[in-house]
C-alpha atoms as a PDB file:
ATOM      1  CA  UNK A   1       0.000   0.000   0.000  1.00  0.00           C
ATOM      2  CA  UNK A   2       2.776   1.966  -0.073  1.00  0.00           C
ATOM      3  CA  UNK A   3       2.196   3.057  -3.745  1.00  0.00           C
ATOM      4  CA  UNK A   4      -0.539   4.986  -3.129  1.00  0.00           C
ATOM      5  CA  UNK A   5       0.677   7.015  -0.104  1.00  0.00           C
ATOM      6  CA  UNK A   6       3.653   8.212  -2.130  1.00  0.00           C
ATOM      7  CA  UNK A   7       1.383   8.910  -5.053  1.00  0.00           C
ATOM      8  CA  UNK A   8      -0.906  11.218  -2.548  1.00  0.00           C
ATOM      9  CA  UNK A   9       2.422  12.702  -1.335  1.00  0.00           C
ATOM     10  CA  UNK A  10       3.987  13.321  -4.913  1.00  0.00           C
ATOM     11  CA  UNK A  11       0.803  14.452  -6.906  1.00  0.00           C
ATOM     12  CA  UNK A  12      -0.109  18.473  -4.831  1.00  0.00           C
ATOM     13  CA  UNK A  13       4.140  18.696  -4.827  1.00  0.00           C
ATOM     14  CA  UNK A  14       4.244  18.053  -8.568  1.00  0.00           C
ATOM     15  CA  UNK A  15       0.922  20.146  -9.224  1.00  0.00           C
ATOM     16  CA  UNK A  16       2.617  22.935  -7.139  1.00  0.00           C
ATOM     17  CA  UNK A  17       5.819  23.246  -8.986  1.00  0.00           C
ATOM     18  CA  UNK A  18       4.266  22.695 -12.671  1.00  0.00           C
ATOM     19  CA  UNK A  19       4.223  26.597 -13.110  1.00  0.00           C
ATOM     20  CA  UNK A  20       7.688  26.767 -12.725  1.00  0.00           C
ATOM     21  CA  UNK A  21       8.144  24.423 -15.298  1.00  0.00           C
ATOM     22  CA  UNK A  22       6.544  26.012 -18.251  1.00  0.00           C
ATOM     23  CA  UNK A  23       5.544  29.038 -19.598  1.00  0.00           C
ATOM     24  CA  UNK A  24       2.346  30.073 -19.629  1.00  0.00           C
ATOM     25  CA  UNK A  25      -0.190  30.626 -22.531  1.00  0.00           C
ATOM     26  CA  UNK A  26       1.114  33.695 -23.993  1.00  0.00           C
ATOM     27  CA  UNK A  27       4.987  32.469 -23.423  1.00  0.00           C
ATOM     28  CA  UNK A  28       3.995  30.071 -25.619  1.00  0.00           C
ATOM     29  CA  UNK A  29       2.302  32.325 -28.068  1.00  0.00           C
ATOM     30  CA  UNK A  30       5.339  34.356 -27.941  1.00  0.00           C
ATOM     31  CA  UNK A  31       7.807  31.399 -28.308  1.00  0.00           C
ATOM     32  CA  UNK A  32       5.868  29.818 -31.268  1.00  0.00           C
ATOM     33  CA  UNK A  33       6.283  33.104 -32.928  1.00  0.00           C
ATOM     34  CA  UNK A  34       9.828  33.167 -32.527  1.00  0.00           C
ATOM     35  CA  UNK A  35      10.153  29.768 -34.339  1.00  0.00           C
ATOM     36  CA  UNK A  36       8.602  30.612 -36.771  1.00  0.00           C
ATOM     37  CA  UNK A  37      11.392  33.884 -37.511  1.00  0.00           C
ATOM     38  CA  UNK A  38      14.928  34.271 -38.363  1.00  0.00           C
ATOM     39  CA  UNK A  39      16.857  36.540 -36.460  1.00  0.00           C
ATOM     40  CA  UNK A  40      19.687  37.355 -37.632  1.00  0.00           C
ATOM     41  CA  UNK A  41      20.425  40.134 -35.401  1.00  0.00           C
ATOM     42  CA  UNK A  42      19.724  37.953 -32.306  1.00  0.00           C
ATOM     43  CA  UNK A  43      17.097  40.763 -31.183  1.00  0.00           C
ATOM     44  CA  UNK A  44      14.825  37.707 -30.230  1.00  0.00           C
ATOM     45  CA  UNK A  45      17.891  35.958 -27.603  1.00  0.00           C
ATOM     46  CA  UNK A  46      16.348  36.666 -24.221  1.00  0.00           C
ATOM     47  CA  UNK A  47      13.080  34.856 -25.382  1.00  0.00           C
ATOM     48  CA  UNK A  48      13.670  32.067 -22.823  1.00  0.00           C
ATOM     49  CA  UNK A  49      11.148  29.687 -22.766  1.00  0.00           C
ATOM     50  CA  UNK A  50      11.894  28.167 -19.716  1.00  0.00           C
ATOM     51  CA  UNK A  51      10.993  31.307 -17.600  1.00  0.00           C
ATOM     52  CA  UNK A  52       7.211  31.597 -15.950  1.00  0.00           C
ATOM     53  CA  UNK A  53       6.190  34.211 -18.017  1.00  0.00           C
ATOM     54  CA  UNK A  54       7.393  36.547 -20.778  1.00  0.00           C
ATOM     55  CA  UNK A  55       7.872  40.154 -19.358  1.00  0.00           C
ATOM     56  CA  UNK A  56      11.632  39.992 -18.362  1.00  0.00           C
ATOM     57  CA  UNK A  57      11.982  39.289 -22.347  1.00  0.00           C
ATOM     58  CA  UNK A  58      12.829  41.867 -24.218  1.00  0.00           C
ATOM     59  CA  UNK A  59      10.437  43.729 -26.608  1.00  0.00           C
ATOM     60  CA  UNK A  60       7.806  42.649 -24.739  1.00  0.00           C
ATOM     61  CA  UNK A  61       5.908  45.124 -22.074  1.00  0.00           C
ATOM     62  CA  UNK A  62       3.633  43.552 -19.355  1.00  0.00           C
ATOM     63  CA  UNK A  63       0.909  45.122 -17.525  1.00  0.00           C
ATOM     64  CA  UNK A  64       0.758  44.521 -13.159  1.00  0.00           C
ATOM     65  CA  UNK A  65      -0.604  41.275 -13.379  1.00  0.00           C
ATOM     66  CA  UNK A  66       1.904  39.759 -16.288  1.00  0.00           C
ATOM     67  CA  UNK A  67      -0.177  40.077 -19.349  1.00  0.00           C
ATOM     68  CA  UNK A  68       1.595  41.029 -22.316  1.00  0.00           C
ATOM     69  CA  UNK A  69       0.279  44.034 -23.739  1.00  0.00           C
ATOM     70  CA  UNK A  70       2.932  45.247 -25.950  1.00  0.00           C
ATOM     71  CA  UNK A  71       5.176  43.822 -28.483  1.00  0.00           C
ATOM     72  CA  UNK A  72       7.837  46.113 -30.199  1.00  0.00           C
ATOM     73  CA  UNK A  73       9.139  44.486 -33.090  1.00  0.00           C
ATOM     74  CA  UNK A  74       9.493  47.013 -35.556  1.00  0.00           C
ATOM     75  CA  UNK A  75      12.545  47.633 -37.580  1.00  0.00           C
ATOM     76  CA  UNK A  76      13.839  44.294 -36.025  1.00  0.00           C
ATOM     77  CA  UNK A  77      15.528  42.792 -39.395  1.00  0.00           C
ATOM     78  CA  UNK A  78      13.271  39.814 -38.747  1.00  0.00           C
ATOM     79  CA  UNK A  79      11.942  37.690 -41.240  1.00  0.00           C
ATOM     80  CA  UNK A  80       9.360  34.419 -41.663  1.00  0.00           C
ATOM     81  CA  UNK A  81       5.757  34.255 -40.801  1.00  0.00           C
ATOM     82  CA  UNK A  82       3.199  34.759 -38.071  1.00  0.00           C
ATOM     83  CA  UNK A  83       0.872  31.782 -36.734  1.00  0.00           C
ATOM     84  CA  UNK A  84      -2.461  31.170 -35.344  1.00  0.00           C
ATOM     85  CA  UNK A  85      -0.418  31.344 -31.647  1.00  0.00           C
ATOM     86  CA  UNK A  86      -0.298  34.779 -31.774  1.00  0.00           C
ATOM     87  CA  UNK A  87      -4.362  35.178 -31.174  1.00  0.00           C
ATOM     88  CA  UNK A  88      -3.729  33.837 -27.574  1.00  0.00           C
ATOM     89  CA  UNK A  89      -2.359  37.103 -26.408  1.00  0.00           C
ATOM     90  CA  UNK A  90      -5.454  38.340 -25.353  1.00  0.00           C
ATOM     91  CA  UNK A  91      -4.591  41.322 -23.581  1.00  0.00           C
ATOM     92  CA  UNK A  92      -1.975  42.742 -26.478  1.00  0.00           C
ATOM     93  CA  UNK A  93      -2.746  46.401 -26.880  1.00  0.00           C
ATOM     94  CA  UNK A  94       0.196  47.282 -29.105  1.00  0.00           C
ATOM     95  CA  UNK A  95       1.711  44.968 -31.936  1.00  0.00           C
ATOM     96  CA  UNK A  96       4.353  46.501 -33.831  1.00  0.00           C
ATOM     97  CA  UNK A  97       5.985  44.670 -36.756  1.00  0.00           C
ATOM     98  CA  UNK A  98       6.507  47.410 -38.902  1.00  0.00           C
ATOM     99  CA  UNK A  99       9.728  47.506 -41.480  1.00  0.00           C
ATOM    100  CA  UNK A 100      10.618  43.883 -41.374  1.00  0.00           C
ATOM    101  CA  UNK A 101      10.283  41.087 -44.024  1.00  0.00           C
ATOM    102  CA  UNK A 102       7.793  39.011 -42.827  1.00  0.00           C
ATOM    103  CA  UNK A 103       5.749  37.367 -45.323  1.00  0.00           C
ATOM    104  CA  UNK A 104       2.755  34.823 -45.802  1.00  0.00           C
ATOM    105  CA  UNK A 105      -0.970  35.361 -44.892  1.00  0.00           C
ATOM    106  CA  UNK A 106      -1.643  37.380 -41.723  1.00  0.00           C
ATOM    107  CA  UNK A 107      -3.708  34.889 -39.438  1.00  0.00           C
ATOM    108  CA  UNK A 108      -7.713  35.270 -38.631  1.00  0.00           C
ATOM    109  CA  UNK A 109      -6.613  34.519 -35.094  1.00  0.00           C
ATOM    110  CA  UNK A 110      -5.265  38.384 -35.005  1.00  0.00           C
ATOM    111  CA  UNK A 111      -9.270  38.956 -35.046  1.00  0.00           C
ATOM    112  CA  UNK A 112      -8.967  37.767 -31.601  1.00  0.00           C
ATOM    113  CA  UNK A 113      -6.754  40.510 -29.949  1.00  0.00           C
ATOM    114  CA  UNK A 114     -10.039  42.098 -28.719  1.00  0.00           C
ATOM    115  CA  UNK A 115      -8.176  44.575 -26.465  1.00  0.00           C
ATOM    116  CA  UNK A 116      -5.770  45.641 -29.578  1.00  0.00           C
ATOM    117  CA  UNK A 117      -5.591  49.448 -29.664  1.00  0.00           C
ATOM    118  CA  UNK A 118      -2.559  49.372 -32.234  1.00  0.00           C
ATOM    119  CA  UNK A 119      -1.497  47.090 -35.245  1.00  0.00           C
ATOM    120  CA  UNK A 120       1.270  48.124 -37.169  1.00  0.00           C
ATOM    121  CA  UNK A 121       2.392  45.848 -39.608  1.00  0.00           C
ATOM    122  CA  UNK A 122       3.212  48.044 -42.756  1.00  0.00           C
ATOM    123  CA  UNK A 123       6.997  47.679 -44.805  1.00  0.00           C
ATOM    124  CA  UNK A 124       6.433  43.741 -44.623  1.00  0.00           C
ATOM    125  CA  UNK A 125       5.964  41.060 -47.468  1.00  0.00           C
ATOM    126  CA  UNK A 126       2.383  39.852 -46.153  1.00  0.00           C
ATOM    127  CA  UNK A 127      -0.015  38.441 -48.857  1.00  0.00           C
ATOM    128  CA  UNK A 128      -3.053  37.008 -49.410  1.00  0.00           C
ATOM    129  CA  UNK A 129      -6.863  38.884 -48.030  1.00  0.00           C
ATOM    130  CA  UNK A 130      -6.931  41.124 -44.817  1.00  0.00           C
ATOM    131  CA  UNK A 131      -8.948  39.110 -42.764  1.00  0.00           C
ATOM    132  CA  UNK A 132     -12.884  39.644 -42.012  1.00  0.00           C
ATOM    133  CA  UNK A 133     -12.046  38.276 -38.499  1.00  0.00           C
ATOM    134  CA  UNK A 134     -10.399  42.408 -37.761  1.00  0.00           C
ATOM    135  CA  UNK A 135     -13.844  43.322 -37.557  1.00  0.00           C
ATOM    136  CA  UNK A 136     -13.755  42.050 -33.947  1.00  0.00           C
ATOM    137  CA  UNK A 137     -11.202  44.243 -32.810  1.00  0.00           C
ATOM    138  CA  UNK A 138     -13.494  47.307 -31.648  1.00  0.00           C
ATOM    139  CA  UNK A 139     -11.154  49.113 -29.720  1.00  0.00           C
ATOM    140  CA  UNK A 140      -9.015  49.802 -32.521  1.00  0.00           C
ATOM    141  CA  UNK A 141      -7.610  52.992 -33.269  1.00  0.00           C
ATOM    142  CA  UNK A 142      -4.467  52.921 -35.554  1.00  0.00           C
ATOM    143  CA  UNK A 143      -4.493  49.551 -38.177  1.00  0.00           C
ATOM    144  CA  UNK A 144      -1.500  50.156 -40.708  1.00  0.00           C
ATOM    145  CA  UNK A 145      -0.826  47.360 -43.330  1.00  0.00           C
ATOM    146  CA  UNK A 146       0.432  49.754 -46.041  1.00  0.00           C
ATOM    147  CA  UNK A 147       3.677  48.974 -48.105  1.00  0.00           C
ATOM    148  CA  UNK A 148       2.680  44.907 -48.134  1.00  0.00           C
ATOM    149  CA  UNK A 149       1.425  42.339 -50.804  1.00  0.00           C
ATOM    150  CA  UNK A 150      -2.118  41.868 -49.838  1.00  0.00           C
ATOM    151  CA  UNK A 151      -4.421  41.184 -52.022  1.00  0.00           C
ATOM    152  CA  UNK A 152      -8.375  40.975 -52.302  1.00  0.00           C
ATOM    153  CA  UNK A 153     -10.728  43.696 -51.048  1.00  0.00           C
ATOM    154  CA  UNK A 154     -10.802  45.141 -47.842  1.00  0.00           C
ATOM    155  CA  UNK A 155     -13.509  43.588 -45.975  1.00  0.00           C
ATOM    156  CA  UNK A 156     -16.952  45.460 -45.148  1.00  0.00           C
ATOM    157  CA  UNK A 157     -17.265  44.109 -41.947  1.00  0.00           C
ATOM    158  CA  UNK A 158     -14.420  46.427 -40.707  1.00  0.00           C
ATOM    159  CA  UNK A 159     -16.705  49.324 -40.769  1.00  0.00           C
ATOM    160  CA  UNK A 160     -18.051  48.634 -37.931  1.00  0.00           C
ATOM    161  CA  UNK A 161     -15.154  49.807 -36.247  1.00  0.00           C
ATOM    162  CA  UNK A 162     -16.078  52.665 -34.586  1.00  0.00           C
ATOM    163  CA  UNK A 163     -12.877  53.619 -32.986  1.00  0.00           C
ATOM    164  CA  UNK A 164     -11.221  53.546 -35.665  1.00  0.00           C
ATOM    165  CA  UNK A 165      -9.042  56.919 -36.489  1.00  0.00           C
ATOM    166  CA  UNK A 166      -5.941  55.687 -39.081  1.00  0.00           C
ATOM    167  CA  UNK A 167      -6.495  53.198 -41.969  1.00  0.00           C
ATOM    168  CA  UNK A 168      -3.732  52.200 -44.036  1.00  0.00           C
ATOM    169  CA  UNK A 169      -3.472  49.897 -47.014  1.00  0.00           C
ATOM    170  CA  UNK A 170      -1.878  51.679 -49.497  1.00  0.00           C
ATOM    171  CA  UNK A 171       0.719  49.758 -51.592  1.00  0.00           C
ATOM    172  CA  UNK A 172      -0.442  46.917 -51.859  1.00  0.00           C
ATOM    173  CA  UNK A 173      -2.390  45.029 -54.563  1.00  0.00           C
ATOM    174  CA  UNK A 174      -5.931  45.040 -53.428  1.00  0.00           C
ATOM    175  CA  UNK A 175      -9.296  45.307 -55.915  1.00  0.00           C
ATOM    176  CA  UNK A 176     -13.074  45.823 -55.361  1.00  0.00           C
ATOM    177  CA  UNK A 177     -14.426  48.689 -54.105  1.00  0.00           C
ATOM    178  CA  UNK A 178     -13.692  51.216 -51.389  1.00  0.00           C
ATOM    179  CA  UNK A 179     -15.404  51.176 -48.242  1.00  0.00           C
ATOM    180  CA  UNK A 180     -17.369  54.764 -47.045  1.00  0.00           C
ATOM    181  CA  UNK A 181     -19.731  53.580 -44.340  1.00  0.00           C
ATOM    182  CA  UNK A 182     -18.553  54.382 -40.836  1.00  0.00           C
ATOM    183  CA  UNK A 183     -15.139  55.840 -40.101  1.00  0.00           C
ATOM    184  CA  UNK A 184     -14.360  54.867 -43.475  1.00  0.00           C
ATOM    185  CA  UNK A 185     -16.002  58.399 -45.026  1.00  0.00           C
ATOM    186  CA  UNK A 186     -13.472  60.226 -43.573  1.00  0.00           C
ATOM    187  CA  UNK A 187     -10.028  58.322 -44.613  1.00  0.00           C
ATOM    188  CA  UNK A 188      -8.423  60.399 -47.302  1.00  0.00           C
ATOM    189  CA  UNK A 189      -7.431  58.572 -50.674  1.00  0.00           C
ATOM    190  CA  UNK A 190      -3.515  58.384 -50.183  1.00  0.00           C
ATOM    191  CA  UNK A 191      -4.184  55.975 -47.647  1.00  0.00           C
ATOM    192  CA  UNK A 192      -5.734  53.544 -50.781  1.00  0.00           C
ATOM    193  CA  UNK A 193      -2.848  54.392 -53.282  1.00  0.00           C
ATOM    194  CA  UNK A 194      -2.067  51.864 -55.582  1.00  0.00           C
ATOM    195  CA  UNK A 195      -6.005  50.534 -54.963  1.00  0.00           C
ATOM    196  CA  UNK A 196      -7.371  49.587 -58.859  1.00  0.00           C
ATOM    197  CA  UNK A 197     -10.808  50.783 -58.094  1.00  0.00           C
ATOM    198  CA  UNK A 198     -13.342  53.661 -57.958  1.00  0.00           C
ATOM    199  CA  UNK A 199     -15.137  55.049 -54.772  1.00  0.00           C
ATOM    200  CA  UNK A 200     -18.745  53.354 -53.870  1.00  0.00           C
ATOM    201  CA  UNK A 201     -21.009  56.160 -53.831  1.00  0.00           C
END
């Protein structure tokens, strides 16, 4: 019987120290990404998995309880693409990508960054549609995807962001019409540039 007892000893000691031996959800958000890019410039070396959480990394800014809420990546001569993983930072204000050369579809899962204020991801070599799924970010303010390879139209559904105040997409290779419901009315054409189409009256 002495199986048991050292099972009932082991089991709360092991539960107790699992925390310490793994990341948590957004460290591994954040450490799939960095798979996923080559760094030449080693900006991405203190990205230790091993470490409880993420906000001794750096480029990454926590709030008081250890959410991530900001990651500065821009003009990181980074390259690769993003993944699904990334929509499990849930409480990411800021994402900055900016100036790097990161290609291949931007993932719907970005749709699920519901408390994203910023997304800056213009001067990269993303392709493929902006997804429909940004129409759930409603506390938007600045979305810049200019200077990219996207194609397709921008989606409707992103009119109903209300909070939105800068709209980028200019040089790039979308079609189809312009959006002018919402916000939208008030962007001024150099933000479409490069956008094969005429206004929707």
């Amino acid at each position: 019987m002495a199986f048991p007892t050292l099972l009932t000893f082991l089991l709360p000691l092991l539960l107790s120290l699992s925390p310490s031996l793994s990341t948590n959800s957004e460290g591994n958000a954040l450490h799939a990404l960095r798979s996923r890019l080559s760094d030449p410039t080693h900006v991405l070396q203190s990205w230790d998995p091993t470490l409880v959480n993420p906000c001794t990394w750096f480029h990454v800014t926590c709030d008081a309880n250890n959410h991530v809420i900001r990651l500065d990546l821009g003009n990181s001569n980074i390259s690769g693409s993003l993944g699904p993983e990334l929509g499990e930072l849930k409480h990411l204000q800021y994402l900055e990508l900016y100036r790097n050369n990161i290609g291949g579809k931007i993932p719907k899962e970005l749709g699920n960054l519901k408390s994203l204020i910023s997304m800056d991801m213009y001067g990269n070599r993303f392709e493929g549609e902006i997804p429909k799924s940004f129409a759930n970010l409603n506390n938007i303010r600045f979305l810049r995807l200019n200077n990219n390879k996207l194609s397709g139209p921008i989606p409707r559904e992103l009119t109903k962001l209300s909070n939105l105040k800068i709209f980028d997409v200019s040089n790039n290779e979308l079609c189809g019409t312009i959006p002018v419901d919402g916000t939208f009315g008030s962007f001024p054409m150099e933000r479409y540039i490069r956008f094969p189409i005429s206004p929707l009256w």
